[in-house]
Protein backbone atom coordinates (compact mmCIF):
# COMPACT_ATOMS: atom_id res chain seq x y z
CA UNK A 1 0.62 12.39 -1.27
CA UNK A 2 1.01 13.19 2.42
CA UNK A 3 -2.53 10.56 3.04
CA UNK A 4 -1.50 8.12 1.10
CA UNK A 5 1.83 8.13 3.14
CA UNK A 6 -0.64 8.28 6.31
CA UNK A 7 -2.27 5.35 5.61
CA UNK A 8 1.04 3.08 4.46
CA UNK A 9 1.87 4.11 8.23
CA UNK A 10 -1.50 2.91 9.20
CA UNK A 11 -0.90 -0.13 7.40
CA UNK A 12 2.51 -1.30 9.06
CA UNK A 13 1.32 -0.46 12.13
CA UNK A 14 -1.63 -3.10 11.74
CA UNK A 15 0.87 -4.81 10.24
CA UNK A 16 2.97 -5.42 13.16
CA UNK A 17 -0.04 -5.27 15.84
CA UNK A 18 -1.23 -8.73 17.28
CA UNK A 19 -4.74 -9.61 15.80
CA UNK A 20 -7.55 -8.67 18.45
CA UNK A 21 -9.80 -11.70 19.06
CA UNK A 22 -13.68 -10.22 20.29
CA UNK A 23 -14.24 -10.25 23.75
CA UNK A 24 -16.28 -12.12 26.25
CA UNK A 25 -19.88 -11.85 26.06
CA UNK A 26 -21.72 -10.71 28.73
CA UNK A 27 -24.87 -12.44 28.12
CA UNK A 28 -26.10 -15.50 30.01
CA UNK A 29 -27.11 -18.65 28.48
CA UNK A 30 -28.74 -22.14 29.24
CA UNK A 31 -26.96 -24.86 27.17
CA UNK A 32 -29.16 -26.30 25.44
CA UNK A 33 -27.31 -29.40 25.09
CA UNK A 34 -26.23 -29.80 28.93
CA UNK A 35 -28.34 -27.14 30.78
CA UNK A 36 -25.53 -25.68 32.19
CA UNK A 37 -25.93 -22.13 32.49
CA UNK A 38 -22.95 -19.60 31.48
CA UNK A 39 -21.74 -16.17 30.33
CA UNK A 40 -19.89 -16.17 27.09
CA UNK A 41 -19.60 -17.67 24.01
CA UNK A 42 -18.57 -21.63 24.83
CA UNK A 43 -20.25 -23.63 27.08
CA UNK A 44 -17.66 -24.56 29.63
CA UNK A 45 -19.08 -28.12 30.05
CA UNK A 46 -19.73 -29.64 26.83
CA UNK A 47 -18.09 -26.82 24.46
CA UNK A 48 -21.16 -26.16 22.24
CA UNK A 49 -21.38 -22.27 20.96
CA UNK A 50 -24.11 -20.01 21.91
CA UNK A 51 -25.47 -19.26 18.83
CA UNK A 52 -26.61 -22.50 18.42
CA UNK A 53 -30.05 -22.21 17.24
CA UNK A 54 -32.76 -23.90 15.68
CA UNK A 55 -31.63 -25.91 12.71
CA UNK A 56 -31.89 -23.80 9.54
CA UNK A 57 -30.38 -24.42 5.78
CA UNK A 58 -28.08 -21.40 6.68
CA UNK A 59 -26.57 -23.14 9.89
CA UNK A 60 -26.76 -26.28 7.80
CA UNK A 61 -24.51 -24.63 5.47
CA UNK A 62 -22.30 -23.03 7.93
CA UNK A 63 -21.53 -26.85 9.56
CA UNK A 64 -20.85 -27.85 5.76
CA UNK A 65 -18.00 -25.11 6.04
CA UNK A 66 -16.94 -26.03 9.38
CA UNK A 67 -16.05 -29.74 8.10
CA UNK A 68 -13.34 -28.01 6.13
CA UNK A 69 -11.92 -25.84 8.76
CA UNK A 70 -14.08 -22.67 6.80
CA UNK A 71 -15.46 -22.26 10.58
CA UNK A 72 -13.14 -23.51 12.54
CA UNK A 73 -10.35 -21.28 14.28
CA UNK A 74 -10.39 -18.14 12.12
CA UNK A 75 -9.72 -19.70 8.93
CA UNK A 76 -10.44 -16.50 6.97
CA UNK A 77 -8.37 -14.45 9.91
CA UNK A 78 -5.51 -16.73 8.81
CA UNK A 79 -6.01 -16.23 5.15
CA UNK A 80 -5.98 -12.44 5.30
CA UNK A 81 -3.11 -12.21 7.79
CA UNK A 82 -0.95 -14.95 5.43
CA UNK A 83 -1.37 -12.36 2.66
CA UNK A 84 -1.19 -8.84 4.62
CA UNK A 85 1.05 -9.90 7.63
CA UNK A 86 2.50 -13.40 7.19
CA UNK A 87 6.14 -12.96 9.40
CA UNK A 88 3.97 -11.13 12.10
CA UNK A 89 1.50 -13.40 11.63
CA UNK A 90 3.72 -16.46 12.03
CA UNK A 91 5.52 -14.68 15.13
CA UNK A 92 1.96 -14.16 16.71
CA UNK A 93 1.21 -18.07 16.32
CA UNK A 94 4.23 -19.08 17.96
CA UNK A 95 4.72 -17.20 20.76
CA UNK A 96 1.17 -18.42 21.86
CA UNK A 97 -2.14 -16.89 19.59
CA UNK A 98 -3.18 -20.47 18.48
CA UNK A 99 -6.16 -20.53 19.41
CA UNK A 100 -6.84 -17.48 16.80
CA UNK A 101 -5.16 -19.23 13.54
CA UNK A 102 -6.06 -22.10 11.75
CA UNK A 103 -3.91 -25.17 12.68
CA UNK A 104 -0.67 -24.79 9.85
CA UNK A 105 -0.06 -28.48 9.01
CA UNK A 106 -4.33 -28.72 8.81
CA UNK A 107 -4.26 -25.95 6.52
CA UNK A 108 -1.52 -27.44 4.33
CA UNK A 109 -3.28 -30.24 3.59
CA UNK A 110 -6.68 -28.53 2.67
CA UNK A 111 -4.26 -26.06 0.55
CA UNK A 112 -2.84 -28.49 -1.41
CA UNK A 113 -6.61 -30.36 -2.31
CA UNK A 114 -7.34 -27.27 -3.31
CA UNK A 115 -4.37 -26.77 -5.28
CA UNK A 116 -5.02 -30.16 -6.85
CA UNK A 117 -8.77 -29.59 -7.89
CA UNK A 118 -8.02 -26.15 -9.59
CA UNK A 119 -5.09 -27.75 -11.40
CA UNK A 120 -6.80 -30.33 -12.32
CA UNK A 121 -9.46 -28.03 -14.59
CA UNK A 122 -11.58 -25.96 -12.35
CA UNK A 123 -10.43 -21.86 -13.52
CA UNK A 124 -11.41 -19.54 -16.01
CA UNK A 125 -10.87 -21.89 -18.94
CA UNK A 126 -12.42 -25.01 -17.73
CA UNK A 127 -8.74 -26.76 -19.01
CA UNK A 128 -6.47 -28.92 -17.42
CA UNK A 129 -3.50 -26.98 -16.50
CA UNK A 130 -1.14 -30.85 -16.67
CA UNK A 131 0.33 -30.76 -19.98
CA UNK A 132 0.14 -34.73 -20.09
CA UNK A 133 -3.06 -36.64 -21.51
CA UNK A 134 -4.09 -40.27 -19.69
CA UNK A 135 -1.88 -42.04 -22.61
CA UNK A 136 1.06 -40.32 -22.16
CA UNK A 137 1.05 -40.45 -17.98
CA UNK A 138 0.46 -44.60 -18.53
CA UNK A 139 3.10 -44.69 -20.40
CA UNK A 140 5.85 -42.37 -18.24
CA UNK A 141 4.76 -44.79 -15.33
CA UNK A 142 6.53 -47.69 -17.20
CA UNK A 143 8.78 -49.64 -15.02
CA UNK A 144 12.05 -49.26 -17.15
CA UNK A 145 13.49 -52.04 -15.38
CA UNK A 146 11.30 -54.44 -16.10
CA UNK A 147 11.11 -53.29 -19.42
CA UNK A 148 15.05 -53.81 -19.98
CA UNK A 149 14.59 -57.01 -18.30
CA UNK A 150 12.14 -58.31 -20.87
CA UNK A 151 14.24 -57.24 -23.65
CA UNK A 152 17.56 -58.95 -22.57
CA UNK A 153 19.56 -60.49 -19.17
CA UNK A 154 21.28 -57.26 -17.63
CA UNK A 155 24.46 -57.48 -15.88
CA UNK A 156 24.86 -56.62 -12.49
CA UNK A 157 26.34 -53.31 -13.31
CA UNK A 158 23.42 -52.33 -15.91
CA UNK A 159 20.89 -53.45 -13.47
CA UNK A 160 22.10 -50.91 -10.58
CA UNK A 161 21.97 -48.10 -13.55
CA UNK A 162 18.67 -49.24 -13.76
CA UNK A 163 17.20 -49.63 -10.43
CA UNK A 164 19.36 -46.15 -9.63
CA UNK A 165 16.92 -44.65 -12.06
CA UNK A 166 13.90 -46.11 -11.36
CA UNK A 167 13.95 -44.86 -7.77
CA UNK A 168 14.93 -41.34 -9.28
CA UNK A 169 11.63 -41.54 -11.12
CA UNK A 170 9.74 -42.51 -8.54
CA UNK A 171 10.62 -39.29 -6.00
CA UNK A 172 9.86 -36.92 -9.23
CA UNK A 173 6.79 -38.57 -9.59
CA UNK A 174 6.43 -37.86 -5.58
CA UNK A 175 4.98 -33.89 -6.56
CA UNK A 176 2.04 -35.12 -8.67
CA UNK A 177 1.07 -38.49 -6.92
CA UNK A 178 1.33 -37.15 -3.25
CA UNK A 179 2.26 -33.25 -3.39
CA UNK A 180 1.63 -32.64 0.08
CA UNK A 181 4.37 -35.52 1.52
CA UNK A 182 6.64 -33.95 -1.43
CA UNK A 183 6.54 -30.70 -0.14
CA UNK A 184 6.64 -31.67 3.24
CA UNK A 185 10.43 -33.48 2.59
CA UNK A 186 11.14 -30.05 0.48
CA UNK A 187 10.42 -27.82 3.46
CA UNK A 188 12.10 -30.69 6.09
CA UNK A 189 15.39 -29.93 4.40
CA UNK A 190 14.90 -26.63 3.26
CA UNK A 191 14.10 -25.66 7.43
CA UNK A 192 17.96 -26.75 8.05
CA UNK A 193 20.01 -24.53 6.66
CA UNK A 194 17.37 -21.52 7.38
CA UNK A 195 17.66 -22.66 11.16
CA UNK A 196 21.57 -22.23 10.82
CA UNK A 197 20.95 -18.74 9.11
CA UNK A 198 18.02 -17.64 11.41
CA UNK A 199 18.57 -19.31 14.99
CA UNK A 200 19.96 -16.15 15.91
CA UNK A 201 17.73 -12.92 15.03
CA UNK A 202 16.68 -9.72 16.40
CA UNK A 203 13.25 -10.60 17.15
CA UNK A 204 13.45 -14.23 18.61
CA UNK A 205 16.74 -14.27 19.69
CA UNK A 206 16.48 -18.06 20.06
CA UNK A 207 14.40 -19.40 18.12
CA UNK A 208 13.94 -23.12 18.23
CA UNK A 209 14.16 -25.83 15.38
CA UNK A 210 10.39 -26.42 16.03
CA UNK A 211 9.26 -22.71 15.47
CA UNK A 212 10.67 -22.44 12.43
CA UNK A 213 9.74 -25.80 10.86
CA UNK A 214 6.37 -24.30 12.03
CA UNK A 215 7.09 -20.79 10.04
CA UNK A 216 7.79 -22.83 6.96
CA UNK A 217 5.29 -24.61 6.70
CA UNK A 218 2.72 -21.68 7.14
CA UNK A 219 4.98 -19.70 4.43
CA UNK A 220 4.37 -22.54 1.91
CA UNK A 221 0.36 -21.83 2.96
CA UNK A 222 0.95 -18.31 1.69
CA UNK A 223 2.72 -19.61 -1.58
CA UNK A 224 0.31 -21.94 -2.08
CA UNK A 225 -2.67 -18.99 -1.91
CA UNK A 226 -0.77 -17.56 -4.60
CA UNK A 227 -0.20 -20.21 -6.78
CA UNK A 228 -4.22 -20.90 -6.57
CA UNK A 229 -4.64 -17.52 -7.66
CA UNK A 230 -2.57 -17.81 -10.47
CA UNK A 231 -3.85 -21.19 -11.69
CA UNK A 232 -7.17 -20.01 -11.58
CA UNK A 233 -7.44 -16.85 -13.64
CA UNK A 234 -4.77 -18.50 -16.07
CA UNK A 235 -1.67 -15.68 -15.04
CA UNK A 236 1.03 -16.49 -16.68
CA UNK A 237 2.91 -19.32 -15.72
CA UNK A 238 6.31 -17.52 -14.91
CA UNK A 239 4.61 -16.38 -11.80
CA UNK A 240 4.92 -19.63 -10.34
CA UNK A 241 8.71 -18.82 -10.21
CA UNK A 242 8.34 -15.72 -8.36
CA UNK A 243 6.50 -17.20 -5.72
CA UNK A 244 9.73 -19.49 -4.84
CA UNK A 245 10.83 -15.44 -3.81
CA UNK A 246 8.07 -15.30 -1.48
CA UNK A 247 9.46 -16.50 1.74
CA UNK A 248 11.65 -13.42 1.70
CA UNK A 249 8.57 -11.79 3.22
CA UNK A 250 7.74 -14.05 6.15
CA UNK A 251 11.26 -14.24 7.08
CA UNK A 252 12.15 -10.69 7.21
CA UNK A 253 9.15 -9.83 9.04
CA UNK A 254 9.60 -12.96 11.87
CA UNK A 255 13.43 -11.92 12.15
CA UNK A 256 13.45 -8.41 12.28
CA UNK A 257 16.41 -8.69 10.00
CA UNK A 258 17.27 -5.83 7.42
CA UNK A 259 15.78 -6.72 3.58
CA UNK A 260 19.12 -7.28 2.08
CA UNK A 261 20.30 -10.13 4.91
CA UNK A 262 16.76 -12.06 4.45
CA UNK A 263 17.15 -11.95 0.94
CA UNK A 264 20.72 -13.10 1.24
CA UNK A 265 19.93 -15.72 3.97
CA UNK A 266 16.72 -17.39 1.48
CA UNK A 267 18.95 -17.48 -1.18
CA UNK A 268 21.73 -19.12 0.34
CA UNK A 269 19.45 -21.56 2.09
CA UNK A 270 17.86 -22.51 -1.50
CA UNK A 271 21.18 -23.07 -2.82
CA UNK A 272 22.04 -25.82 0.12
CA UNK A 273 19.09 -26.91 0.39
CA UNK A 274 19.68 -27.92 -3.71
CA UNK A 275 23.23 -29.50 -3.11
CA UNK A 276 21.36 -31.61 -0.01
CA UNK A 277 18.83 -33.06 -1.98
CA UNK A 278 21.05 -33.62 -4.60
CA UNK A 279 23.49 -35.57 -2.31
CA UNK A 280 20.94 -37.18 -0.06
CA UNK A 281 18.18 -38.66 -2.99
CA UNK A 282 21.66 -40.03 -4.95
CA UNK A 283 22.59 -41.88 -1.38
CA UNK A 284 19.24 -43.63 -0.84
CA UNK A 285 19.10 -43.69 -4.40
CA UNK A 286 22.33 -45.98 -4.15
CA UNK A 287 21.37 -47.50 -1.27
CA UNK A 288 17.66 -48.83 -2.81
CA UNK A 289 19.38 -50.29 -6.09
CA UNK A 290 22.00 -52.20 -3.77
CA UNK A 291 18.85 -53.71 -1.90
CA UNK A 292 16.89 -54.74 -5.08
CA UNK A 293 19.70 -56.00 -6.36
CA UNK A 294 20.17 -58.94 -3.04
């Protein structure tokens, strides 16, 4: 019992330590590029790495990688520390380590491809995880205004119902036709209320609008790992749901904040952030059907 202890100890002290990037080589090198001759691991003319080498199907390979970011700024450091260490992680990237993560709004992006290709059939079962067959999606893309109008002449009042609705159906279509912009609007309004609740914390006493917007985003990265995960060996689908509880993490690790105040404060900012989009998407919901209506 007492080692097992030991080693949780262990484990938040790695936790909490900034991740150690290797140091400088020593050796000297001709570029072989722009003969400039150097000590390290960069050329500090052109930029080309060291172990460049003769071309091989292995390097070949690793460049493959690199076009996805695979290479490219320790994605696998940022992987690992967004499961093990995402707040500290997060709070490491801000305060100046970028160089050692993987760019957050990059990563996003590659994330949510990712999350669309596994969705789309590639896990354990070979199935499409959408519920919806081609038919059925044609069909829910309907235009039910122009549908009404072929049916009858609306009055004004029926056709602002209607143009009021289509505009509803076209930001819940948002999440399946571009997921990433979706997401990005979620986590635009979602970052207000948690800047009111977290400006202020232990850790980064003040923290600026930016930084967090910047937290979020890389927190979604972390729920988006998960949901991968889950997609792909087929969990059950009520995991989903628990990963909406997964910025309680981040947050309480970034803010220093007891565990009862950052799961009070991500609570409260889910609940605002609901009445917001509820008030904002029927405003410019009201506001489209008055212009389509001139």
């Amino acid at each position: 019992m007492s080692n097992l202890v030991k080693k949780w100890k262990d484990f938040c002290e790695w936790q909490q330590r900034p991740s150690r990037i290797p140091q400088m080589s020593e050796e000297h090198h001709r570029c072989c590029t722009c003969g400039q001759e150097y000590q390290g691991h960069y050329c500090p003319c052109c930029g080309q790495s060291a172990k460049i080498g003769r071309y091989s199907f292995k390097k070949a390979f690793l460049l493959f990688l690199d076009v996805w970011g695979v290479g490219n700024r320790g994605m696998f450091r940022t992987l690992r520390d967004l499961i093990l260490r995402p707040g500290y992680m997060i709070r490491d990237y801000i305060s100046g380590m970028q160089m050692a993560y993987f760019p957050p709004f990059k990563l996003l992006f590659l994330l949510v491809a990712l999350n669309l290709i596994v969705l789309s059939g590639v896990n354990l079962s070979g199935k499409s995880i959408g519920k919806q067959d081609a038919e059925e999606n044609v069909k829910e893309y309907r235009d039910p205004v122009a549908e009404e109008r072929s049916k009858k002449i609306l009055s004004e009042e029926e056709r602002f119902d209607l143009e009021y609705e289509n505009f509803i159906s076209m930001f819940m279509k948002l999440q399946d036709k571009n997921p990433a912009l979706f997401w990005l609007i979620l986590l635009s309004v979602f970052s207000v209320p948690l800047y009111v609740l977290y400006r202020k914390n232990p850790n980064i006493p003040d923290m600026r609008f930016s930084e967090l917007l910047v937290a979020l985003v890389y927190t979604y990265n972390m729920m988006l790992i998960y949901q991968i995960v889950i997609a792909f060996f087929r969990l059950p689908s009520n995991l989903f749901f628990c990963t909406l509880l997964l910025p309680i993490i981040p947050m309480k690790q970034l803010s220093g904040f007891p565990w009862w105040r950052s799961i009070l404060y991500v609570l409260l900012a889910y609940l605002a952030t609901y009445y917001m989009l509820m008030w904002g998407i029927d405003g410019i919901a009201r506001l489209y059907a008055k212009i389509m209506l001139l």
